[in-house]
C-alpha atoms as a PDB file:
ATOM      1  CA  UNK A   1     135.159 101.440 115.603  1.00  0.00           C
ATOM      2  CA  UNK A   2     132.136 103.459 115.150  1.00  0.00           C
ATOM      3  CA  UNK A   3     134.218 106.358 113.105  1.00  0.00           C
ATOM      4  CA  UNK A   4     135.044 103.113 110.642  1.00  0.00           C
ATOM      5  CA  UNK A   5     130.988 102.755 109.650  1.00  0.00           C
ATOM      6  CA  UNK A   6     129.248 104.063 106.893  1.00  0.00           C
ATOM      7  CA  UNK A   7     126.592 104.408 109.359  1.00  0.00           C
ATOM      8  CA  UNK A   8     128.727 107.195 110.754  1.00  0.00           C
ATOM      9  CA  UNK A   9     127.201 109.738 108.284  1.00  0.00           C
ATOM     10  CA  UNK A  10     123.620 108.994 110.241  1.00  0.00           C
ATOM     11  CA  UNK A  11     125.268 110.677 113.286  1.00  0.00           C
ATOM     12  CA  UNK A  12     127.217 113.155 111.644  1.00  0.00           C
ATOM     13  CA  UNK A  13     124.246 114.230 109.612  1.00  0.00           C
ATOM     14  CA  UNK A  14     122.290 114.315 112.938  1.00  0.00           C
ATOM     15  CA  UNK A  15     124.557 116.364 114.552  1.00  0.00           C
ATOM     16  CA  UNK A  16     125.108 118.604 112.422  1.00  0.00           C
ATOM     17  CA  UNK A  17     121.139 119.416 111.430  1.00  0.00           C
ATOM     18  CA  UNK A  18     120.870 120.186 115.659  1.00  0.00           C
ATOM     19  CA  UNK A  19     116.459 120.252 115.660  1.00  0.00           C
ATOM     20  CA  UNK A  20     115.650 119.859 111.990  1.00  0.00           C
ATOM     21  CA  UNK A  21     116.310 115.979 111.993  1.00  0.00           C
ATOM     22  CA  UNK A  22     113.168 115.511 109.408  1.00  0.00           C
ATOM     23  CA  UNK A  23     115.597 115.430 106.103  1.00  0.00           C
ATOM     24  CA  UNK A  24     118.043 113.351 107.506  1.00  0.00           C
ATOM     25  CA  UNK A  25     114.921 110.993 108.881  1.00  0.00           C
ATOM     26  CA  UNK A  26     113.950 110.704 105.461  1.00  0.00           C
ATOM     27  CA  UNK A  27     117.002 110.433 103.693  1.00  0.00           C
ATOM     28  CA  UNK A  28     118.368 107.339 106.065  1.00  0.00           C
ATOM     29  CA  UNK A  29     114.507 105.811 106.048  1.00  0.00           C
ATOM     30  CA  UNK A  30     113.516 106.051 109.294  1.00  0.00           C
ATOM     31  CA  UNK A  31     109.982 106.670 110.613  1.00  0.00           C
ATOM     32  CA  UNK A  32     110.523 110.120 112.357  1.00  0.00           C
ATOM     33  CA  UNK A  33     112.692 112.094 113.944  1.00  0.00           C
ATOM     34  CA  UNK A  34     112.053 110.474 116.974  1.00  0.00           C
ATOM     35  CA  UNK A  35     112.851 106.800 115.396  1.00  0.00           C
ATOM     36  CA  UNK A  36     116.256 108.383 114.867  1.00  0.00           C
ATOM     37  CA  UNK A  37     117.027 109.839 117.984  1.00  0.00           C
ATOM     38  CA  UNK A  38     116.121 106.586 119.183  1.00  0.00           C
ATOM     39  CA  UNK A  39     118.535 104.670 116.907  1.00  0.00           C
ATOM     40  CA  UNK A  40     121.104 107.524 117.658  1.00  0.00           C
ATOM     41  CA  UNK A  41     121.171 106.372 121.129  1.00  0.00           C
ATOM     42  CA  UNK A  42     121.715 102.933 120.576  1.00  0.00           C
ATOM     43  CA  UNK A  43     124.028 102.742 117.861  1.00  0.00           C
ATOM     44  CA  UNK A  44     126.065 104.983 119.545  1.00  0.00           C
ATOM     45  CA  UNK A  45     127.280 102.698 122.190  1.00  0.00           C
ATOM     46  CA  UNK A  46     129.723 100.009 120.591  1.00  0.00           C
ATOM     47  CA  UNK A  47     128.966  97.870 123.180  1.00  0.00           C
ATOM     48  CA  UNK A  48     124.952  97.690 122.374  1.00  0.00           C
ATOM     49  CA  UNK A  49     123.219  94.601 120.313  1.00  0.00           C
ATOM     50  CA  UNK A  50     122.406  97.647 117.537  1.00  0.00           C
ATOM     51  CA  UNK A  51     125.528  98.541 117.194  1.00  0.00           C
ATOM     52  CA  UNK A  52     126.977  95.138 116.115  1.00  0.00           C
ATOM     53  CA  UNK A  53     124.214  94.410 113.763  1.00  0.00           C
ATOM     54  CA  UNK A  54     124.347  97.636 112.072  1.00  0.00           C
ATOM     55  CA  UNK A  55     128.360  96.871 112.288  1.00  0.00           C
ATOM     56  CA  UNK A  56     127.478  93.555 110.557  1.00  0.00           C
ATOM     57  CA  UNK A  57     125.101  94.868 107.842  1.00  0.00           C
ATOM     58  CA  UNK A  58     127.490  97.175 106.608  1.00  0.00           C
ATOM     59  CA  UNK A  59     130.035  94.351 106.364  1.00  0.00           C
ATOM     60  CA  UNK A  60     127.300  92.245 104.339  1.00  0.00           C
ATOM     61  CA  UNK A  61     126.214  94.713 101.968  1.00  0.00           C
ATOM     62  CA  UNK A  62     130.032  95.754 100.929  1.00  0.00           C
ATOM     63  CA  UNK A  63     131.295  92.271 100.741  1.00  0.00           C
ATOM     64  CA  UNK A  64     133.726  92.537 104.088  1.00  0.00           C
ATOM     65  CA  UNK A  65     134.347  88.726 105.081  1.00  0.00           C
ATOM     66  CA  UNK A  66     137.307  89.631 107.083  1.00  0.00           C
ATOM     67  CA  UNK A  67     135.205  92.360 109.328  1.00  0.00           C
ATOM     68  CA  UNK A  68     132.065  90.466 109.285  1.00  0.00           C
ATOM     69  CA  UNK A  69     133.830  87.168 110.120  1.00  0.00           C
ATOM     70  CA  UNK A  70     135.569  88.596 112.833  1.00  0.00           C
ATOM     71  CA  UNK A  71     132.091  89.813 114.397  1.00  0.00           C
ATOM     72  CA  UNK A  72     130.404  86.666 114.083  1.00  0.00           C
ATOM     73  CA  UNK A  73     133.286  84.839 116.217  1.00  0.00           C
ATOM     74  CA  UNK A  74     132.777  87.555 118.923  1.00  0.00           C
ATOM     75  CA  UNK A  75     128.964  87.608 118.549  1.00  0.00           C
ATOM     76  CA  UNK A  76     127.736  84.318 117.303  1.00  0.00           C
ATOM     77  CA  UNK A  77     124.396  85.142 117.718  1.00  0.00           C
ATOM     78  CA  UNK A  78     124.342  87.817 115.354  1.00  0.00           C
ATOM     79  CA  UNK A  79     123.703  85.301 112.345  1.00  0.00           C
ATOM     80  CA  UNK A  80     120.003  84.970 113.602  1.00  0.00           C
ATOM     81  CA  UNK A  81     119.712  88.962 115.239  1.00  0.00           C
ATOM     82  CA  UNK A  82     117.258  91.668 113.449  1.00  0.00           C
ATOM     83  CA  UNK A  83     116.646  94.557 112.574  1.00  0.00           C
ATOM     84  CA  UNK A  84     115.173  97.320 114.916  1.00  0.00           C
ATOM     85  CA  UNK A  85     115.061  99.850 112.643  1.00  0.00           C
ATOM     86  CA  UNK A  86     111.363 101.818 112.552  1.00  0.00           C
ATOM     87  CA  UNK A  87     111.262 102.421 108.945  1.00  0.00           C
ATOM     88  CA  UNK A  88     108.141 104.853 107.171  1.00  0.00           C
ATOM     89  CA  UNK A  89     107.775 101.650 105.544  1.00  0.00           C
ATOM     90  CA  UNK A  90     104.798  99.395 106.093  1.00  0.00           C
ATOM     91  CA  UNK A  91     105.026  97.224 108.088  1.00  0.00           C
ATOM     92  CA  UNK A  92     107.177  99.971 110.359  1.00  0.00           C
ATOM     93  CA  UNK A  93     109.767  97.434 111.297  1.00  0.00           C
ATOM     94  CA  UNK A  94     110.918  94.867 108.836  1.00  0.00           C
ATOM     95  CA  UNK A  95     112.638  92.669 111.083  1.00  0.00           C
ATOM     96  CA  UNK A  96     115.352  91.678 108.336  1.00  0.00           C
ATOM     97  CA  UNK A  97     118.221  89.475 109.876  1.00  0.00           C
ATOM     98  CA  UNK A  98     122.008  89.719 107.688  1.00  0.00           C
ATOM     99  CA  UNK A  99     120.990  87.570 105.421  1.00  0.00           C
ATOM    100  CA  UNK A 100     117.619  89.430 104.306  1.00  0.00           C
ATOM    101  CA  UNK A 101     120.152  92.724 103.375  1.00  0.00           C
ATOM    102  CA  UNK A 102     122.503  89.848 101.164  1.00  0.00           C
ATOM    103  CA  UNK A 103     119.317  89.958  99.150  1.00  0.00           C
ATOM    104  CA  UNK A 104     119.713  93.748  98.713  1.00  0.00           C
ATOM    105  CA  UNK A 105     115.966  93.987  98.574  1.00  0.00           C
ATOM    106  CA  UNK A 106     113.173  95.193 101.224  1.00  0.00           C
ATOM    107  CA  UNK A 107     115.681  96.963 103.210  1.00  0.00           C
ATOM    108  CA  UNK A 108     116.273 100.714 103.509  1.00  0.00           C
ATOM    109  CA  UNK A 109     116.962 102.099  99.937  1.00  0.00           C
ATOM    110  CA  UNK A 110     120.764 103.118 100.541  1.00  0.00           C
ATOM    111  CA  UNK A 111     121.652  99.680 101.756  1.00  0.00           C
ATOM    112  CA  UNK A 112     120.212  97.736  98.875  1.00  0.00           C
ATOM    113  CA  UNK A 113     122.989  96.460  96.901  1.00  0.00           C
ATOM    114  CA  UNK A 114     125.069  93.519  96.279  1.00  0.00           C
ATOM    115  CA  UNK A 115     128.352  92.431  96.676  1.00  0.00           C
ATOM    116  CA  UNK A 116     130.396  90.902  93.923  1.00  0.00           C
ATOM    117  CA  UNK A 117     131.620  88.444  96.703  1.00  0.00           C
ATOM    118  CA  UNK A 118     127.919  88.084  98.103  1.00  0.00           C
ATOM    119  CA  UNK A 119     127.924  83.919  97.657  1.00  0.00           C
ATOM    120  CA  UNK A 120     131.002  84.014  99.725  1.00  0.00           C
ATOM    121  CA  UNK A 121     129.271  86.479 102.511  1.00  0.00           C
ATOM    122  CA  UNK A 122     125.683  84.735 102.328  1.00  0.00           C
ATOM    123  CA  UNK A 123     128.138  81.039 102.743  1.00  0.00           C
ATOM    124  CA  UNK A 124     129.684  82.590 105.705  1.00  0.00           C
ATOM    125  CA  UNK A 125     126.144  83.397 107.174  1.00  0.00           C
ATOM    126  CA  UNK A 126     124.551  80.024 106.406  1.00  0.00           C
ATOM    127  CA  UNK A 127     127.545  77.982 107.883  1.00  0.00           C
ATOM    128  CA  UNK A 128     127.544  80.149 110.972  1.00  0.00           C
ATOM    129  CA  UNK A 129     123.734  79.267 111.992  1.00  0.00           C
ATOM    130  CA  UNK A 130     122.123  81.697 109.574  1.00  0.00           C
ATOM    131  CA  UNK A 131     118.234  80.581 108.932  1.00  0.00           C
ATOM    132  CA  UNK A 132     117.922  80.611 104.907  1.00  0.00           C
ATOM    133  CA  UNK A 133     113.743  80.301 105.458  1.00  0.00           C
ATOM    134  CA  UNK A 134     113.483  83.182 108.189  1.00  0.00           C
ATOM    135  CA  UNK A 135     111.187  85.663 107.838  1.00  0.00           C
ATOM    136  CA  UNK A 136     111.392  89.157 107.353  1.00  0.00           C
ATOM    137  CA  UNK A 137     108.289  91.902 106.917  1.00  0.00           C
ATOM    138  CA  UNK A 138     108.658  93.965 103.440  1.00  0.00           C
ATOM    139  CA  UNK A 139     106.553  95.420 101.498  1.00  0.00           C
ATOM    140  CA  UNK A 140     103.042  94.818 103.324  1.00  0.00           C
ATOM    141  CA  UNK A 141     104.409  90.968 103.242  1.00  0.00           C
ATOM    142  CA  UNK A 142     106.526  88.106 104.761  1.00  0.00           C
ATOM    143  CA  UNK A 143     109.438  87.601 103.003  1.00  0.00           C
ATOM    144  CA  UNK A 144     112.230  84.851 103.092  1.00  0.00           C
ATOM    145  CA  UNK A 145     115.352  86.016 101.571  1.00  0.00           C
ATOM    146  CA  UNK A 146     114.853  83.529  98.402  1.00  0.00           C
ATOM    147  CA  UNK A 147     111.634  85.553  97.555  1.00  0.00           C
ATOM    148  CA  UNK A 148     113.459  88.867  97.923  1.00  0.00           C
ATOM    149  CA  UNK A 149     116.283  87.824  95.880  1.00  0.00           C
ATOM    150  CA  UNK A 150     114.574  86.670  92.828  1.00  0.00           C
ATOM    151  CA  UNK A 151     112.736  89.988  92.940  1.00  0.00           C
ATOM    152  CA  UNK A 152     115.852  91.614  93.189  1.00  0.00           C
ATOM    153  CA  UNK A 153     117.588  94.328  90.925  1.00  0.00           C
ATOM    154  CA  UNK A 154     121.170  94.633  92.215  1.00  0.00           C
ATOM    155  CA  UNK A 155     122.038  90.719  92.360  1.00  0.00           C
ATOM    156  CA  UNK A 156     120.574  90.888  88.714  1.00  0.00           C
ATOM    157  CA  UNK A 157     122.511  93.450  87.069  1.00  0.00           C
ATOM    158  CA  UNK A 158     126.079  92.377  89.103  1.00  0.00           C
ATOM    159  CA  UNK A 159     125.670  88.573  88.490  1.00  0.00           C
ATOM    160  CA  UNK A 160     125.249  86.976  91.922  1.00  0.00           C
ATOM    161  CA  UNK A 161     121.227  86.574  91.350  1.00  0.00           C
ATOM    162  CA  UNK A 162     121.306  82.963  89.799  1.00  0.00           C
ATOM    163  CA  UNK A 163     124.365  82.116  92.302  1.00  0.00           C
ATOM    164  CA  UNK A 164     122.795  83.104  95.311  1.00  0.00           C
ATOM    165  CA  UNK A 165     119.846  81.074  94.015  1.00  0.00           C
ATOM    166  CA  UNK A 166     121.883  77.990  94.093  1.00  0.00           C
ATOM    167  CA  UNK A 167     123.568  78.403  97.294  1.00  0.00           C
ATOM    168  CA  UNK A 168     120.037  79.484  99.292  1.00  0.00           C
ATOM    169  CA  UNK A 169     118.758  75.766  98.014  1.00  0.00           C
ATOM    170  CA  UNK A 170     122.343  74.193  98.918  1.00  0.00           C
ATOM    171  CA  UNK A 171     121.581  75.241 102.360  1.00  0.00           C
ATOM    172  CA  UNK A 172     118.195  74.300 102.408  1.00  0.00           C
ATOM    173  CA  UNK A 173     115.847  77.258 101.291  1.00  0.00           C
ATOM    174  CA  UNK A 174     112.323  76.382 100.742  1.00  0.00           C
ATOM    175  CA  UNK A 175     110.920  77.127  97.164  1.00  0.00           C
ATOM    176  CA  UNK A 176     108.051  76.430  95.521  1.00  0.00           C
ATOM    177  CA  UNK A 177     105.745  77.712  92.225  1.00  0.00           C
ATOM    178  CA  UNK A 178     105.252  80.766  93.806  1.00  0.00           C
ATOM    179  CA  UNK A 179     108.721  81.693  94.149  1.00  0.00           C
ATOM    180  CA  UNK A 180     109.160  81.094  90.431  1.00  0.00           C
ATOM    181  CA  UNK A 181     106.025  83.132  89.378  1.00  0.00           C
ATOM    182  CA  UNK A 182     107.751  86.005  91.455  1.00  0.00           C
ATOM    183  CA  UNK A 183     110.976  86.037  89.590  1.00  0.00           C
ATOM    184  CA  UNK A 184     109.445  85.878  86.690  1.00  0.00           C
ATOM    185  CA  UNK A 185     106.974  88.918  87.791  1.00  0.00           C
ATOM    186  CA  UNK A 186     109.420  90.926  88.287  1.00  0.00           C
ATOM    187  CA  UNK A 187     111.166  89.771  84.571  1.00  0.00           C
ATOM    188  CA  UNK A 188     114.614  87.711  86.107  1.00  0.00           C
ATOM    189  CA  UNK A 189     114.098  84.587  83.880  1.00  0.00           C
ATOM    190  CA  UNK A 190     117.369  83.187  84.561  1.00  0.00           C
ATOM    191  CA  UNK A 191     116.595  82.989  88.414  1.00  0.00           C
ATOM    192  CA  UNK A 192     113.160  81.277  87.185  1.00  0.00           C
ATOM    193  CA  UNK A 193     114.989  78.951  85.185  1.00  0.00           C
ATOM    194  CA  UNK A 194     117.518  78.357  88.191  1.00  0.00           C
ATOM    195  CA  UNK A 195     114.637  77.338  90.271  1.00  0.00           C
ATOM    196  CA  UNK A 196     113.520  75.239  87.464  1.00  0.00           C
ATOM    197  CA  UNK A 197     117.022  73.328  87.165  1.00  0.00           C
ATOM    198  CA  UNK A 198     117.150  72.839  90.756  1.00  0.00           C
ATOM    199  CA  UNK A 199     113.439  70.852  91.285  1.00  0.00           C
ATOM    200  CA  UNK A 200     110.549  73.472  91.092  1.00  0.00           C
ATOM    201  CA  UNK A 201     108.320  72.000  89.214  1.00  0.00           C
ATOM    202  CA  UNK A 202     106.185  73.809  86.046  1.00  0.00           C
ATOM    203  CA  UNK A 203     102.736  73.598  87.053  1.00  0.00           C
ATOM    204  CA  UNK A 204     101.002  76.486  86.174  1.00  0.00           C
ATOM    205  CA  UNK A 205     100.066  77.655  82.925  1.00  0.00           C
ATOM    206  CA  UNK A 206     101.655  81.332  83.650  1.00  0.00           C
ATOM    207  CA  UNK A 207     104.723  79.775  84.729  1.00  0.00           C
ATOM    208  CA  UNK A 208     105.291  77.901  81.599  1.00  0.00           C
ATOM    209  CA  UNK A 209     104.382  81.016  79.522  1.00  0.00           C
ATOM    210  CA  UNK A 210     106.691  82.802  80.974  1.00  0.00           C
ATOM    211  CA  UNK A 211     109.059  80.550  80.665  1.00  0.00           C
ATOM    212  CA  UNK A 212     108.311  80.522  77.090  1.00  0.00           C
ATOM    213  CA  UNK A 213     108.089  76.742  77.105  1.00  0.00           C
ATOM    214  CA  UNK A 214     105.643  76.279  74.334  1.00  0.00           C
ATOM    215  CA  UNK A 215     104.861  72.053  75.457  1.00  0.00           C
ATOM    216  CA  UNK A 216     103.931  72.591  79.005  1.00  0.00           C
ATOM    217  CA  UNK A 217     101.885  75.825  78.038  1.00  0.00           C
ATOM    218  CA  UNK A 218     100.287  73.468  75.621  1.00  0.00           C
ATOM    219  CA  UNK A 219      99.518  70.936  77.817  1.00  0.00           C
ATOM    220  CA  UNK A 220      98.649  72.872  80.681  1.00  0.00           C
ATOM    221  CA  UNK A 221      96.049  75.434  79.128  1.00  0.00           C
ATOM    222  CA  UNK A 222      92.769  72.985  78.721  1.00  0.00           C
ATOM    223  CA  UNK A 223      92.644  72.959  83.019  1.00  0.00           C
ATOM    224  CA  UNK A 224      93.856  76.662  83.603  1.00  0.00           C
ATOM    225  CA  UNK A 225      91.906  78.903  85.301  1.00  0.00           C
ATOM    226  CA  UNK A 226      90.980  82.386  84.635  1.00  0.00           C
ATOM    227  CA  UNK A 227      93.547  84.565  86.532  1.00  0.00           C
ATOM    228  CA  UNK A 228      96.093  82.196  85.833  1.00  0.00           C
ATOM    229  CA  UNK A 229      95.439  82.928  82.135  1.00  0.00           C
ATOM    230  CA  UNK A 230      95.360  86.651  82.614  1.00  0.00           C
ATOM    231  CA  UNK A 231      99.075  86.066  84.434  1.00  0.00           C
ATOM    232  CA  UNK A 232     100.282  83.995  81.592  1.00  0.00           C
ATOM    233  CA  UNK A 233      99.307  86.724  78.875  1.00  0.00           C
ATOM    234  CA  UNK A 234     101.095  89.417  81.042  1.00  0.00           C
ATOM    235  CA  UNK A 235     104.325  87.611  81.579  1.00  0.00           C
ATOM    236  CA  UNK A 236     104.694  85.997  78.310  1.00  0.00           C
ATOM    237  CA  UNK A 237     104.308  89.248  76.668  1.00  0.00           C
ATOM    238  CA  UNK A 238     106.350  90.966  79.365  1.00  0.00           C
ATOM    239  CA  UNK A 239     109.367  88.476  78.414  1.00  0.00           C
ATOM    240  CA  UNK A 240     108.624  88.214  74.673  1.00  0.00           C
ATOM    241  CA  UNK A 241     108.096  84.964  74.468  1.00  0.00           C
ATOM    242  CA  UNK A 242     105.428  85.229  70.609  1.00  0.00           C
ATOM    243  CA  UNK A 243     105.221  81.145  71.140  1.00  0.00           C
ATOM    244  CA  UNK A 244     103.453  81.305  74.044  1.00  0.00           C
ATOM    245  CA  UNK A 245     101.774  84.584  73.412  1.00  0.00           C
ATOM    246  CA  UNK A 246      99.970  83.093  70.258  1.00  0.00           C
ATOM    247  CA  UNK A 247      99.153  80.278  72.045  1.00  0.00           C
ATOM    248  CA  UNK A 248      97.380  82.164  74.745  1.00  0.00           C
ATOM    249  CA  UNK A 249      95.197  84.527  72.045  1.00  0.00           C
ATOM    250  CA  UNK A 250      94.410  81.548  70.233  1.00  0.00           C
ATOM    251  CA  UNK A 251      92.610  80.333  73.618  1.00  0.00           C
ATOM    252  CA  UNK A 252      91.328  83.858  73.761  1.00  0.00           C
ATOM    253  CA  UNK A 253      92.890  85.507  76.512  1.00  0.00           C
ATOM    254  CA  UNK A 254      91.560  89.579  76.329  1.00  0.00           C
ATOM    255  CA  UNK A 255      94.830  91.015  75.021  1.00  0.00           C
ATOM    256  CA  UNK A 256      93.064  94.402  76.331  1.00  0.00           C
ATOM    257  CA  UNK A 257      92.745  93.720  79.915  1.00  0.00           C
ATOM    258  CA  UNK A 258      95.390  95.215  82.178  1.00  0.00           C
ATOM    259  CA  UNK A 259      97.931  93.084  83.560  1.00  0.00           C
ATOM    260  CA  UNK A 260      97.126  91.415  87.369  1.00  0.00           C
ATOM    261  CA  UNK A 261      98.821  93.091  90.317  1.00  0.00           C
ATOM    262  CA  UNK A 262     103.208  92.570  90.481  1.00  0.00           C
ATOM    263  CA  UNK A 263     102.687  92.597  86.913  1.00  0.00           C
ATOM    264  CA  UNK A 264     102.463  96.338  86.284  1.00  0.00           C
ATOM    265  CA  UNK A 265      98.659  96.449  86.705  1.00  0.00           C
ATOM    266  CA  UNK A 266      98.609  99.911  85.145  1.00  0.00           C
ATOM    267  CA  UNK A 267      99.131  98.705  81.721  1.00  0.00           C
ATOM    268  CA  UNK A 268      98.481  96.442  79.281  1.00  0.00           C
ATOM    269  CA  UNK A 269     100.334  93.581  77.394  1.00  0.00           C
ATOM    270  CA  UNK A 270     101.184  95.362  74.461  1.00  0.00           C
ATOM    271  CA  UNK A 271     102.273  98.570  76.591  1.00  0.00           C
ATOM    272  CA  UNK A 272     105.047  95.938  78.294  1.00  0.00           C
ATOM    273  CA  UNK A 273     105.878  94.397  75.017  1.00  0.00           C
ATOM    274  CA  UNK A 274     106.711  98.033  73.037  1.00  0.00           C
ATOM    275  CA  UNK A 275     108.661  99.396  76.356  1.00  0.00           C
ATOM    276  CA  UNK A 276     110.980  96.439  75.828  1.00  0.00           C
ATOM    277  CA  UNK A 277     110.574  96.035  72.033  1.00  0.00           C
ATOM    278  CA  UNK A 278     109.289  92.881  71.700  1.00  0.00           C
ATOM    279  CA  UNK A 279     108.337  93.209  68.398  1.00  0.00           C
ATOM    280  CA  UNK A 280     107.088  89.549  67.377  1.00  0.00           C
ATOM    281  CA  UNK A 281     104.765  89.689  70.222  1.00  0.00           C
ATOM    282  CA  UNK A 282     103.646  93.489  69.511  1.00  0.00           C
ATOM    283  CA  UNK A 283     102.388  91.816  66.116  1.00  0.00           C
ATOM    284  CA  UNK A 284     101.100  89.307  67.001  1.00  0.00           C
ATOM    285  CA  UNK A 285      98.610  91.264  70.162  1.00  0.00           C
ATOM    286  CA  UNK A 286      97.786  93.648  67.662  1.00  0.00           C
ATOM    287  CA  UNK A 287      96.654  90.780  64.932  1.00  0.00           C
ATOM    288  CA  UNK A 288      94.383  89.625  67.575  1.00  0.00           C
ATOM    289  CA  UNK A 289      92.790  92.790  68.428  1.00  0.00           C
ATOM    290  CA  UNK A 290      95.048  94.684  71.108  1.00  0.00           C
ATOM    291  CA  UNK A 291      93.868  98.140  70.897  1.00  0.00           C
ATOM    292  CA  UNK A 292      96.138 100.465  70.514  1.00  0.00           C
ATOM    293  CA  UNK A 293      94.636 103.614  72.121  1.00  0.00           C
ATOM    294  CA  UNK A 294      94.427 102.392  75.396  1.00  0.00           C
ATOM    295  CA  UNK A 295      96.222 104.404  78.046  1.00  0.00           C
ATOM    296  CA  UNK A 296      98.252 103.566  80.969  1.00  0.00           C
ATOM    297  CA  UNK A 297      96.482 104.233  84.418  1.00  0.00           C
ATOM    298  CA  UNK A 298      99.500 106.161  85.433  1.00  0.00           C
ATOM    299  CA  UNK A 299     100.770 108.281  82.529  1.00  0.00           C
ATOM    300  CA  UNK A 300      98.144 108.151  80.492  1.00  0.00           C
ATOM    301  CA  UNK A 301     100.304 106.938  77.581  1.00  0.00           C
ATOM    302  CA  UNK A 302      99.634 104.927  74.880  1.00  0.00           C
ATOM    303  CA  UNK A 303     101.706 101.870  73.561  1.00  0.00           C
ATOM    304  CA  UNK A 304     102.982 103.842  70.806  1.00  0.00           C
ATOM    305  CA  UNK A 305     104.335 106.300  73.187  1.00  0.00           C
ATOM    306  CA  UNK A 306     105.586 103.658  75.591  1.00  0.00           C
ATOM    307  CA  UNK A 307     107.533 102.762  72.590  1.00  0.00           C
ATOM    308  CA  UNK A 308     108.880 105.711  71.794  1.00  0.00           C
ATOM    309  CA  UNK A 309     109.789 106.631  75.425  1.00  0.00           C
ATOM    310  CA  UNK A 310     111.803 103.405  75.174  1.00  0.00           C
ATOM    311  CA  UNK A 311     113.505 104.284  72.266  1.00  0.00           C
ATOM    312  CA  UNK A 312     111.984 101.199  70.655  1.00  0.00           C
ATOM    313  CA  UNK A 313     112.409 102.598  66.892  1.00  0.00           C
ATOM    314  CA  UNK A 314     111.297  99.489  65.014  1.00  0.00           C
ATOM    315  CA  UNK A 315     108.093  98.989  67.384  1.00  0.00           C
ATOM    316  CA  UNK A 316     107.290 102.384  67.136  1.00  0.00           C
ATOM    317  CA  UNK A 317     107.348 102.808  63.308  1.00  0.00           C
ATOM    318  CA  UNK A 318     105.100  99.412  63.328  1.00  0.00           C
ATOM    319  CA  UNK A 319     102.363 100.947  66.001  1.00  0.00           C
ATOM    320  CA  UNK A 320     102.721 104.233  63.975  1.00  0.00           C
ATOM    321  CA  UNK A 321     101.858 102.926  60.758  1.00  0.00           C
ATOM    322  CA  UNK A 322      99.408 100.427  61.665  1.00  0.00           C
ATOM    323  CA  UNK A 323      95.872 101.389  60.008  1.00  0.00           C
ATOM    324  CA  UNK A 324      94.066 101.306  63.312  1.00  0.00           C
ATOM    325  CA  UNK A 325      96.287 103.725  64.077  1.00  0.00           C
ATOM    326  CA  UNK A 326      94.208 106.284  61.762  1.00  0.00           C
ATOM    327  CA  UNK A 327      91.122 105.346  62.816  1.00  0.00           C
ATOM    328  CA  UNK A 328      91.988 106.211  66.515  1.00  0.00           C
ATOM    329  CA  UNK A 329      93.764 109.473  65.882  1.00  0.00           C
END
């Protein structure tokens, strides 16, 4: 029943605000007022389409097999339904289906969150006709749900990331380099190395820096081009991998250019390697010429004070003391 859904609180909240529908537009991520009165209207009626997909997203995202299963055999279909939501996101609609929201990533903020049981769910979607390659529209992008996932903080940080991973390919998810260069973008290098064990193959020289492999960074360096070098300094610092990081100065990769987009383009490498106190690689930028007064586009901070806002004491006292340090003040 409707009273049973967390998406209850959308209509309470609505009813209660009576005109002034603009907070509870934003707080629920829908486009306007008008986007909510719409959804309102449709989730209202348990016998609509809307209604049993919303029903069935809230069973994915908290891990209900019973409730979810028992939609699925009433509504088969649902395992390849979307989204209608209009979202202030762009694009306006992201079209997710149930198994985009198992990725807890792209979706409206509130929803984006993963079950412990998620393998179990995402199984129970897959064997009931879900697509694993099907696209959804996040973030100014198609999207399948691998590429969401590996870019993904709440799999990460509860421990279905890496599973998920596995069962996706198990039911035939498409993957490729660029699927590894995005987990390891967005710094989950045990989904990249997932990927790796199950057949993506290493063949980019930021990929293998990343990975911190020091023999295919080796081997793949004379034939790299330019951008992929600039990637492979970023994420190599970014994951503190000093093997590959000296291996990329000694090829003279500009330690003082900002990192590519998806790679936090407002800083450097040495601002990403003193947030997370990667101290090898700190020294080792700085021995080949990483300037340390450089500024972040955002905050306008230095490494040093990346460092310190990171509570990274040891980097810190090394940046602080460092006699370019004087020379800069």
């Amino acid at each position: 029943m409707l009273s049973r859904l967390p998406f209850d609180a959308t209509l309470s909240a609505y009813q209660q605000q009576g005109d002034d529908l603009h907070a509870v537009a934003r707080q629920y991520d829908f486009r306007d007022e008008s986007a909510l009165t719409q959804y309102v209207a449709e989730v209202s009626d348990p016998d609509s389409p809307v209604h049993q997909f919303e029903a069935a997203v809230e069973a994915v995202i908290n891990g209900d097999i019973e409730s979810l299963a028992a939609l699925i055999r009433r509504h088969p279909r649902l395992t390849q339904a979307r989204s209608t939501r209009i979202t202030p996101f762009d694009p306006p609609m992201h079209r997710a289906t149930l198994l985009h929201y198992l990725a807890a990533n792209g979706v409206e903020g509130y929803r984006q969150k993963s079950p412990a049981n998620a393998v179990a769910v995402a199984c129970l979607l897959l064997e009931n006709g879900a697509d694993p390659n099907a696209i959804a529209h996040c973030y100014g992008m198609d999207c399948t749900t691998m590429s969401l996932l590996v870019s993904s903080t709440p799999p990460a940080q509860v421990g279905t990331q890496v599973p998920l991973v596995d069962t996706l390919i198990d039911h035939g998810a498409t993957v490729d380099g660029q699927t590894l260069l995005t987990a390891l973008s967005f710094r989950y290098q045990p989904a990249a190395e997932a990927l790796v064990r199950r057949g993506v193959k290493i063949e980019n020289v930021a990929a293998a820096a990343g990975l911190g492999l020091v023999a295919e960074t080796v081997q793949l360096l004379p034939t790299a081009d330019e951008p992929s070098l600039h990637l492979a300094l970023a994420l190599a610092a970014q994951l503190g991998h000093p093997e590959t990081t000296k291996l990329l100065l000694e090829a003279v990769v500009d330690p003082n250019r900002y990192n590519p987009p998806v790679t936090h383009a407002h800083s450097t490498p040495l601002h990403q390697a003193a947030l997370a106190g990667h101290i090898e690689v700190v020294r080792l930028l700085v021995n080949h010429g990483a300037r340390l007064d450089l500024e972040d586009t955002l905050s306008h901070g230095t490494p040093l004070g990346w460092a310190e806002h990171g509570g990274q004491s040891e980097v810190a006292n090394f940046l602080r003391s460092h006699p370019n340090l004087e020379l800069i003040s």
